[in-house]
N, C-alpha and C. Protein backbone atom coordinates (compact mmCIF):
# COMPACT_ATOMS: atom_id res chain seq x y z
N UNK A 1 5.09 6.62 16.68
CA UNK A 1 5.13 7.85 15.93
C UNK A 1 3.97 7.89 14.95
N UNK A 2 3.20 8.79 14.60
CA UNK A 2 2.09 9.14 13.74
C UNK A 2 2.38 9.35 12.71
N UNK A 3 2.12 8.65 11.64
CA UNK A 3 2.23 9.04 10.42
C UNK A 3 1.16 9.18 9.39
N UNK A 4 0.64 10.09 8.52
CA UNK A 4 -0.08 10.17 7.71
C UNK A 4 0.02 9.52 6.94
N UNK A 5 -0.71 8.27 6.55
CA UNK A 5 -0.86 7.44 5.35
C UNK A 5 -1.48 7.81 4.58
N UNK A 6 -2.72 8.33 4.19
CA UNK A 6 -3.62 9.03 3.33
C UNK A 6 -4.08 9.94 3.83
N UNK A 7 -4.53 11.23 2.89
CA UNK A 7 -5.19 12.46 3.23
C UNK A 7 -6.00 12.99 2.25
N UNK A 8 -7.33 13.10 2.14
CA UNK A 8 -8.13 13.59 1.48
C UNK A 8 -9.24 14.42 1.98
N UNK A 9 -9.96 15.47 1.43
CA UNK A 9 -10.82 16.21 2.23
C UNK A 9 -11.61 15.60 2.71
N UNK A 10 -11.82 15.67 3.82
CA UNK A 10 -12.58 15.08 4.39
C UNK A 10 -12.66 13.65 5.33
N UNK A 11 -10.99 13.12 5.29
CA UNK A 11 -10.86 11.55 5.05
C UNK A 11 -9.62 11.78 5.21
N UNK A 12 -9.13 11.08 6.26
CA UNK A 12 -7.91 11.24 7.03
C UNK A 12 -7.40 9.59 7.43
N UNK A 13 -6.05 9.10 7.30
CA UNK A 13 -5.54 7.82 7.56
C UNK A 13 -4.32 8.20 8.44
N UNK A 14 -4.60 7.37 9.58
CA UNK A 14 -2.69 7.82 10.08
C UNK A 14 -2.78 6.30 10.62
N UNK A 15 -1.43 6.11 10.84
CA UNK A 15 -0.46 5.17 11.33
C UNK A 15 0.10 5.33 12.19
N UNK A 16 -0.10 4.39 13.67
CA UNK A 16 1.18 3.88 14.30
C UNK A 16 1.25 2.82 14.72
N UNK A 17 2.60 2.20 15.41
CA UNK A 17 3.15 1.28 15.44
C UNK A 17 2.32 0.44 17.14
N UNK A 18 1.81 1.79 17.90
CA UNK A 18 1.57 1.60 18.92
C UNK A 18 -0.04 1.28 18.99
N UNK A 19 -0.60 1.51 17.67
CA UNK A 19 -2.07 1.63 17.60
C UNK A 19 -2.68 0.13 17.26
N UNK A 20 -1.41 -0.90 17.30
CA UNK A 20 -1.51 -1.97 17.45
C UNK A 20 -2.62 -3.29 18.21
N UNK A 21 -2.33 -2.40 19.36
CA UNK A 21 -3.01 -2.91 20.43
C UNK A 21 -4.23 -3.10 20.20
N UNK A 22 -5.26 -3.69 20.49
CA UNK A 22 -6.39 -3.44 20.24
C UNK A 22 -7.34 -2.63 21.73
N UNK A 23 -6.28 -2.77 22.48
CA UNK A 23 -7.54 -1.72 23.20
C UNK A 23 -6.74 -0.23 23.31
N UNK A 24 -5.39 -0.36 23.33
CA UNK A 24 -5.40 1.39 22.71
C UNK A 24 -5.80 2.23 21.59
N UNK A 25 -6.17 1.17 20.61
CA UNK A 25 -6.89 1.44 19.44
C UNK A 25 -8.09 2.09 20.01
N UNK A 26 -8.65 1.10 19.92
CA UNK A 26 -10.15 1.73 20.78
C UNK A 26 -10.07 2.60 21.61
N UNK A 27 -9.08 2.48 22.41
CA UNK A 27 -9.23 3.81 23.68
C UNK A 27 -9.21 4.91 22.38
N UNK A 28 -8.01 5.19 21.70
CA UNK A 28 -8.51 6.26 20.60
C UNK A 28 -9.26 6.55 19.84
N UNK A 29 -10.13 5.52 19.33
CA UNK A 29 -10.80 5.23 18.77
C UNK A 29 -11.75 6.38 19.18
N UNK A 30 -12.30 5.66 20.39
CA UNK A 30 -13.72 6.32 21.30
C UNK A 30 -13.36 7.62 21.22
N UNK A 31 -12.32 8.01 21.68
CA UNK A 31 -11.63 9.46 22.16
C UNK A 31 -11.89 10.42 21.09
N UNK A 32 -11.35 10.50 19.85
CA UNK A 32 -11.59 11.26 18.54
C UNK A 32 -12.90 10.96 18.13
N UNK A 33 -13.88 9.91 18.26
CA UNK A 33 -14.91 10.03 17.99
C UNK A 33 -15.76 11.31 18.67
N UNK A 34 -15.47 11.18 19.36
CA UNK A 34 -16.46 12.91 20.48
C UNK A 34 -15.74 13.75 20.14
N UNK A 35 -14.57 14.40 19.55
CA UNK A 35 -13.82 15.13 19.07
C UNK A 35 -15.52 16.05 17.99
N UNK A 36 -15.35 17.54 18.47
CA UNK A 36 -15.99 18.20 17.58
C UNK A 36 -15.45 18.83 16.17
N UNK A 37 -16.09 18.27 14.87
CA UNK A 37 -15.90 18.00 13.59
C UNK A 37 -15.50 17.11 13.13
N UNK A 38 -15.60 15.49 14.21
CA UNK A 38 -15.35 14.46 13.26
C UNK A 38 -16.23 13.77 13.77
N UNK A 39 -16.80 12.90 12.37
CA UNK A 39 -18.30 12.42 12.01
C UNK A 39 -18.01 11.00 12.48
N UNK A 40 -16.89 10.28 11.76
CA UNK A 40 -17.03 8.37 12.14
C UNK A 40 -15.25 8.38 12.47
N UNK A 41 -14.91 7.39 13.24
CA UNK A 41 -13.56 6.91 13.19
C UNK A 41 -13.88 5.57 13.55
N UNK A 42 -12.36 5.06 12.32
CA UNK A 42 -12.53 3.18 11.79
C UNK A 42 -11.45 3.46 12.43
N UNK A 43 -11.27 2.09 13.80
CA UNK A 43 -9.26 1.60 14.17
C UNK A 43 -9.95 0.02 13.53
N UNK A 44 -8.34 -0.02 13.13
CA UNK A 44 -8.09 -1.33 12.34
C UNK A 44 -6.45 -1.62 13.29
N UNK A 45 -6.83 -2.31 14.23
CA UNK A 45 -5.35 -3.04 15.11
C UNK A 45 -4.35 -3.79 14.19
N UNK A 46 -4.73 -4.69 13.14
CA UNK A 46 -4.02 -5.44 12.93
C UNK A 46 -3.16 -4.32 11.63
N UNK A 47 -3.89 -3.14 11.16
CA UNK A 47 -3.17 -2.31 10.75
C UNK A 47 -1.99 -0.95 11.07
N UNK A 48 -2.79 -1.17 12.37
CA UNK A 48 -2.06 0.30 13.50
C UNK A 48 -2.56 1.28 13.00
N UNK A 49 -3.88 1.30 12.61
CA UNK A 49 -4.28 2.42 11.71
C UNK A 49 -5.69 3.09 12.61
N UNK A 50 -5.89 4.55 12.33
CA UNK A 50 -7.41 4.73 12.47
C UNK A 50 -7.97 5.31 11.27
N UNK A 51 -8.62 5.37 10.89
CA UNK A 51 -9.46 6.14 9.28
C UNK A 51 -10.18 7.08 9.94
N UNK A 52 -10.32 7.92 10.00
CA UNK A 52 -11.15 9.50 10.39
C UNK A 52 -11.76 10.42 9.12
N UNK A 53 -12.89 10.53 9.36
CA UNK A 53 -14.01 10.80 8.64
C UNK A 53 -14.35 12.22 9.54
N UNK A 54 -14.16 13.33 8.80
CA UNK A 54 -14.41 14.48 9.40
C UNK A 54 -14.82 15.55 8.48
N UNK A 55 -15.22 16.85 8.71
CA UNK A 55 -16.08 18.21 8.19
C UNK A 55 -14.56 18.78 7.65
N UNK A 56 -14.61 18.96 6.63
CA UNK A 56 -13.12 19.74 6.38
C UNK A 56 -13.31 21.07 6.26
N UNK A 57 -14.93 21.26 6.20
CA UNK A 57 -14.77 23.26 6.76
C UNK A 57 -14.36 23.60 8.36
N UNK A 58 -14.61 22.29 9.14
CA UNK A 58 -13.67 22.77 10.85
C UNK A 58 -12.80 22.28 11.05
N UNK A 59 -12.07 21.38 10.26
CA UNK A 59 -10.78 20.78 10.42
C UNK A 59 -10.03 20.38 9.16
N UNK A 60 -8.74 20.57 9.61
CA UNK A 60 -7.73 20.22 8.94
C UNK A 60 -6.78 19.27 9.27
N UNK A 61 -6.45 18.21 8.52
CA UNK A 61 -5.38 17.10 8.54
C UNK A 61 -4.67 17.59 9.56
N UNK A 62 -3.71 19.13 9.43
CA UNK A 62 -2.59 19.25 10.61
C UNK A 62 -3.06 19.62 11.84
N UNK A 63 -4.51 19.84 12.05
CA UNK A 63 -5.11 20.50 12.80
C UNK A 63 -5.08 19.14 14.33
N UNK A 64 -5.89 17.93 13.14
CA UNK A 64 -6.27 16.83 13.83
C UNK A 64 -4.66 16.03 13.98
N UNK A 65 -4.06 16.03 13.46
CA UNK A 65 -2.60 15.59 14.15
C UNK A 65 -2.04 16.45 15.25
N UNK A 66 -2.03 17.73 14.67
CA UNK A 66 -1.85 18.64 16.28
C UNK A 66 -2.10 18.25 17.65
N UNK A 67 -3.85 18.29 17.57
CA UNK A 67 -4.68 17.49 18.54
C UNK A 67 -3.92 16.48 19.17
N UNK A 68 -3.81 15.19 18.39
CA UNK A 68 -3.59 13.96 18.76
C UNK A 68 -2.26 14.17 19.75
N UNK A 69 -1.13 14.76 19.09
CA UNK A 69 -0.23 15.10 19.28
C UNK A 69 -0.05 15.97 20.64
N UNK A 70 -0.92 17.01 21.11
CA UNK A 70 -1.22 17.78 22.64
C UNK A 70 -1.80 16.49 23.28
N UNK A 71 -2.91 15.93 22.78
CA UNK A 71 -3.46 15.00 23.74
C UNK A 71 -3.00 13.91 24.25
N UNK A 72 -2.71 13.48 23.15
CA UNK A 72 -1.98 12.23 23.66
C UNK A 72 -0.15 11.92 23.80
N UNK A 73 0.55 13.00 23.64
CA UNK A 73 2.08 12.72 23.65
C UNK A 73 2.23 12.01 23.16
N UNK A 74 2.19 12.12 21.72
CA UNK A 74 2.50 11.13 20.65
C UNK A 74 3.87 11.77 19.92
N UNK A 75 4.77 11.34 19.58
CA UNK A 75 6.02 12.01 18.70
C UNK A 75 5.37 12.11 17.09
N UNK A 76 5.66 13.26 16.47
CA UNK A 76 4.94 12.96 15.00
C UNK A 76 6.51 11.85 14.24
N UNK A 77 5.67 11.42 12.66
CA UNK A 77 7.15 10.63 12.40
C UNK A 77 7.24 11.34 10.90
N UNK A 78 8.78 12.11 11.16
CA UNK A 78 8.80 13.24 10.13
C UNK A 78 9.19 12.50 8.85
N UNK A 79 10.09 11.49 8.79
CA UNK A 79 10.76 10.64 7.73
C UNK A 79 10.95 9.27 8.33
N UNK A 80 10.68 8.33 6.79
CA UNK A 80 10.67 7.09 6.92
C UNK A 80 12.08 6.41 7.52
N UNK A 81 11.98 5.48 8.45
CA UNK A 81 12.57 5.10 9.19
C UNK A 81 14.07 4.26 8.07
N UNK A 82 15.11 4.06 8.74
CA UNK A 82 15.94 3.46 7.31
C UNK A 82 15.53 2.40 7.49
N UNK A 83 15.77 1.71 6.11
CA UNK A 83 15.19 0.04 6.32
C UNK A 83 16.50 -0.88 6.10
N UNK A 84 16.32 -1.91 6.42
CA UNK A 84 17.74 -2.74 7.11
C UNK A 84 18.80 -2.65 5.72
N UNK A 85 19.59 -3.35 5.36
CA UNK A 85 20.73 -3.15 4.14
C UNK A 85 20.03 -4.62 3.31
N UNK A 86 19.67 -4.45 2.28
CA UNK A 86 19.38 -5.27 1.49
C UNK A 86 20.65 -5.76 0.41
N UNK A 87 20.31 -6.64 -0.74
CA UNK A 87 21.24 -7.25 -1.58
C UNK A 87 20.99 -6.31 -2.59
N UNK A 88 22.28 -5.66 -3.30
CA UNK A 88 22.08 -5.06 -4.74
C UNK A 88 21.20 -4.91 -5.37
N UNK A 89 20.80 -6.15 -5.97
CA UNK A 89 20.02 -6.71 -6.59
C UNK A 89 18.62 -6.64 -5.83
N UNK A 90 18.16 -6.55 -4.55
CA UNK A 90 16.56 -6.06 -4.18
C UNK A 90 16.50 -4.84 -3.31
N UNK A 91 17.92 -3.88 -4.22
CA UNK A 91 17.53 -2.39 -3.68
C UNK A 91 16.95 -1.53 -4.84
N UNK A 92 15.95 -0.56 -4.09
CA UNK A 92 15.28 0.22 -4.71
C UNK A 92 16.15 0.83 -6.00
N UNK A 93 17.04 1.21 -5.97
CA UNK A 93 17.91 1.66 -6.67
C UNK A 93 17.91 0.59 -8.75
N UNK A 94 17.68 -0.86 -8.29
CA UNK A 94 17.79 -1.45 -8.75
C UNK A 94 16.30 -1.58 -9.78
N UNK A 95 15.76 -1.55 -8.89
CA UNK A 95 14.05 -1.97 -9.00
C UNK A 95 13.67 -0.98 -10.20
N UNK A 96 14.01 0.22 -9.46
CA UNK A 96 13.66 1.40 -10.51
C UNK A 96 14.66 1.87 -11.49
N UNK A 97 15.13 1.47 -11.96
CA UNK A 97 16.30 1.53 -12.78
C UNK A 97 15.21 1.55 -14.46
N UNK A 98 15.17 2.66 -14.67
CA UNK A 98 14.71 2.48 -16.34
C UNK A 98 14.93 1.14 -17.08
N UNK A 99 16.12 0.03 -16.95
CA UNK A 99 16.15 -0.89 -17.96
C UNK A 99 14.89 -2.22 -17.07
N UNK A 100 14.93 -2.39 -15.51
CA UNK A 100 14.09 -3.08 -14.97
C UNK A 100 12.75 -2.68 -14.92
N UNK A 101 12.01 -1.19 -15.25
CA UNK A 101 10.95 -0.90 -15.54
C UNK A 101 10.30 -1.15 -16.95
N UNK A 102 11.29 -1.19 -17.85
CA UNK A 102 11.15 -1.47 -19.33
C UNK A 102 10.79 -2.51 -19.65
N UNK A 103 11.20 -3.42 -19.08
CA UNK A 103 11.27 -5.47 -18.93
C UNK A 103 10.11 -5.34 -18.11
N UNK A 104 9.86 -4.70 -16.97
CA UNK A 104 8.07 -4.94 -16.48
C UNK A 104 6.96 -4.65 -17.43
N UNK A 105 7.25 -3.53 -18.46
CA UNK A 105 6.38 -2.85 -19.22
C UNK A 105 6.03 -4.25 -20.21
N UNK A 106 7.20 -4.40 -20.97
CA UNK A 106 7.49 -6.21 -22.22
C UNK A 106 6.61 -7.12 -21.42
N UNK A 107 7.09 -7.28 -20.19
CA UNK A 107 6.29 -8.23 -19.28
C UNK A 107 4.60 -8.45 -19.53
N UNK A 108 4.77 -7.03 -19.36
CA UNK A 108 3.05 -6.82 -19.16
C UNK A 108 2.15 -6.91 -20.49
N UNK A 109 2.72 -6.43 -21.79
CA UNK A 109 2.62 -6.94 -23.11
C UNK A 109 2.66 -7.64 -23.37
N UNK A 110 4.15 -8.47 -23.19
CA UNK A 110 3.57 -9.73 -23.54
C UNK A 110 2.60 -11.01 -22.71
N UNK A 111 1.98 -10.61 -21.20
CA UNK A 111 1.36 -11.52 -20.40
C UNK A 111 -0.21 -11.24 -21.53
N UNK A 112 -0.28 -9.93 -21.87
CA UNK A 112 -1.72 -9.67 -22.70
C UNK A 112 -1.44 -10.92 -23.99
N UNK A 113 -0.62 -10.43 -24.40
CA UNK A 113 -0.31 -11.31 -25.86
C UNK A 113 -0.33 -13.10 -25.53
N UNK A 114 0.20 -13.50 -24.70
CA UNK A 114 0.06 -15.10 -24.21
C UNK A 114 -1.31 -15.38 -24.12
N UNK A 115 -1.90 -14.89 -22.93
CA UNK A 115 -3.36 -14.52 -22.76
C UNK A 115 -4.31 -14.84 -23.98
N UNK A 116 -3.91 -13.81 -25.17
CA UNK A 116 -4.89 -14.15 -26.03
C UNK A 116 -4.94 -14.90 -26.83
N UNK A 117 -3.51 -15.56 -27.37
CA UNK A 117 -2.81 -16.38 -27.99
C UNK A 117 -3.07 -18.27 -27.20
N UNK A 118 -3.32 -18.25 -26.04
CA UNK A 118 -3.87 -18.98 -25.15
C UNK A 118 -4.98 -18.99 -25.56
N UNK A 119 -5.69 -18.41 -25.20
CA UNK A 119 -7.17 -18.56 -25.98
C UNK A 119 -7.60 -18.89 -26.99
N UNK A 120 -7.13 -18.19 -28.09
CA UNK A 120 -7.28 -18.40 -29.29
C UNK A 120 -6.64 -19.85 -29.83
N UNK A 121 -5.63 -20.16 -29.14
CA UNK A 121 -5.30 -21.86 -29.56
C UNK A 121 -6.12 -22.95 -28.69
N UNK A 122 -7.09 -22.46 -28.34
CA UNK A 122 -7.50 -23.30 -27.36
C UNK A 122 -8.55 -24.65 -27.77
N UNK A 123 -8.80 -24.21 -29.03
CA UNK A 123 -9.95 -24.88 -29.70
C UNK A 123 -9.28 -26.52 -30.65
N UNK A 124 -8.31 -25.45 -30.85
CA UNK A 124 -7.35 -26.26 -32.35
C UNK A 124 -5.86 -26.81 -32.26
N UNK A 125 -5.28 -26.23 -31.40
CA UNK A 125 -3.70 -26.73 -30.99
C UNK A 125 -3.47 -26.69 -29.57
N UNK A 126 -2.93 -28.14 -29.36
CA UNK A 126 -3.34 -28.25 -27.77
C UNK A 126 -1.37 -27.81 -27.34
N UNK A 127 -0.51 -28.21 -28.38
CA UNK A 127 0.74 -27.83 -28.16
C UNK A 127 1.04 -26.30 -27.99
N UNK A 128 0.16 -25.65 -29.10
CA UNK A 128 0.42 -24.50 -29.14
C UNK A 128 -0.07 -23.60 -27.54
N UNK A 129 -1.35 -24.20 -26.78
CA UNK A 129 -2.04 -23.77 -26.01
C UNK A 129 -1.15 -23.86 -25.10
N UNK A 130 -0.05 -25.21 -24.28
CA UNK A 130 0.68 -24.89 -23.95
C UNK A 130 1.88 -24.07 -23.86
N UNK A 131 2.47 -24.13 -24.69
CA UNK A 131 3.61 -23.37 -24.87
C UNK A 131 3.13 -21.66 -24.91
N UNK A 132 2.39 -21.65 -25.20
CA UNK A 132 1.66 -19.70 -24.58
C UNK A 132 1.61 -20.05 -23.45
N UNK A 133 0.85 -21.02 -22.49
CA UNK A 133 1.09 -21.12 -21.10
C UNK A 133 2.14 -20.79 -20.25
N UNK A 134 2.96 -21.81 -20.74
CA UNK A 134 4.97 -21.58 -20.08
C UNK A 134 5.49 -20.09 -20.39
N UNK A 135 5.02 -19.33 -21.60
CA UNK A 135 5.25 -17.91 -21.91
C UNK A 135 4.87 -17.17 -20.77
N UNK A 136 3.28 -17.27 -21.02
CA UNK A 136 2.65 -17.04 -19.78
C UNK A 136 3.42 -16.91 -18.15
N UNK A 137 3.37 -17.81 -18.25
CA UNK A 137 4.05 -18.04 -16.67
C UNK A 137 5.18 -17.50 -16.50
N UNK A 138 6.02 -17.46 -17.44
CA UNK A 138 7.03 -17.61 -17.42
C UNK A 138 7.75 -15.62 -17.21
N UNK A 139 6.61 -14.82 -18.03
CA UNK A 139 6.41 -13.41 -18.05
C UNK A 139 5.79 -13.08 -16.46
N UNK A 140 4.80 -13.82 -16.35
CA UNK A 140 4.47 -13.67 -14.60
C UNK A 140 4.99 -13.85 -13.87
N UNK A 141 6.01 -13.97 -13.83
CA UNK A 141 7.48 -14.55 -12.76
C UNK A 141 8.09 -13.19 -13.15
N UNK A 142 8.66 -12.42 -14.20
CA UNK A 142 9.19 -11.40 -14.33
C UNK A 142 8.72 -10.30 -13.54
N UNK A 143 7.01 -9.95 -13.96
CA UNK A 143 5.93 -9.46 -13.36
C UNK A 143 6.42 -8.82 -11.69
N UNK A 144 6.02 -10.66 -11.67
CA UNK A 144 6.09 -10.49 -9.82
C UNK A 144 7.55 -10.17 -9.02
N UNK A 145 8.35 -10.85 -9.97
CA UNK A 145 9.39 -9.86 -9.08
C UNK A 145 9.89 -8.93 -9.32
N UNK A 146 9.35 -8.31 -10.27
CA UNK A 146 9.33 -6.42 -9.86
C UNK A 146 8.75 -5.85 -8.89
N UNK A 147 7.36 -6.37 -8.94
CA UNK A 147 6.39 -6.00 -8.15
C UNK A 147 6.64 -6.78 -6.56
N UNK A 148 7.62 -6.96 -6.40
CA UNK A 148 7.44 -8.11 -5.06
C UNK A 148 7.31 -7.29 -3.77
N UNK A 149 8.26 -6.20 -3.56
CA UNK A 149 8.11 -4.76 -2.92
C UNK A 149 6.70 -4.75 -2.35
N UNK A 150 6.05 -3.98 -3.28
CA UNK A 150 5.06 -3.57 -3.14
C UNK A 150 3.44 -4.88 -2.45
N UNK A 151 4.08 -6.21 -3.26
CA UNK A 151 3.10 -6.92 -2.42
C UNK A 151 3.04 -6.83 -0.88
N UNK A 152 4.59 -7.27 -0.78
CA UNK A 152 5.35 -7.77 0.84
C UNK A 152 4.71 -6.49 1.87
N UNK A 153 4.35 -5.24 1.74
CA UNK A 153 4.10 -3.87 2.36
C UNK A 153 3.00 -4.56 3.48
């Protein structure tokens, strides 16, 4: 199924699952390249992706999915697929919860504040230099598993 990952004038990203391959990549690849009003197309296999670089006074995003879509019998993909049942605790629901965004924000304040406090003991207190370290770290662990989502993608 085709999905639009990015869209900008001029600069088009879609996705599929099938674009995997590396020589159906390319077979599309080549194919939309001779396409009249588009200038370069990037396939990236290990992404399922192609990047399309085109004139946005002769084409349009739905124009060039249309296309793809007559030419090649591709299904478009209208909504994200469900994703398997996770634990309470690493559902979205959770993640974004105002009190777990608030604790990323502290997080992120205080990783600046360790940081400089690290530094600044660095000359003169070797205890102190640690113990901002373990802060340190210890806020980067909060950090990252907020953010863990978004790495794993």
């Amino acid at each position: 199924m085709v999905a639009i990952a990015s869209a900008l004038p001029g600069r088009l990203r879609l996705r599929d699952a099938v674009w995997r391959s590396p020589a159906r990549n390319e077979a599309i690849r080549s194919e939309l390249a001779g396409w009249d009003g588009v200038d370069t197309v990037e396939g990236n296999p290990r992404g399922g992706s192609l990047l399309i670089r085109y004139d946005p006074a002769r084409l349009t995003p739905a124009k060039i999915e249309a296309q793809l879509i007559e030419r090649f019998d591709i299904a478009t993909k209208s909504a994200r697929p469900a994703s398997r049942q996770r634990a309470g605790w690493a559902s979205d629901e959770f993640l974004d919860s105002l009190a777990t965004r608030q604790a990323n924000r502290t997080a992120k304040i205080g990783l600046l504040a360790s940081t400089a406090v690290m530094l600044l003991s660095l000359g003169f207190s070797k205890r102190l230099h640690a113990a901002a370290g373990g802060v340190n770290l210890a806020l980067l662990a909060v950090h990252l598993i907020y953010n863990r989502q978004k790495m794993l993608r």
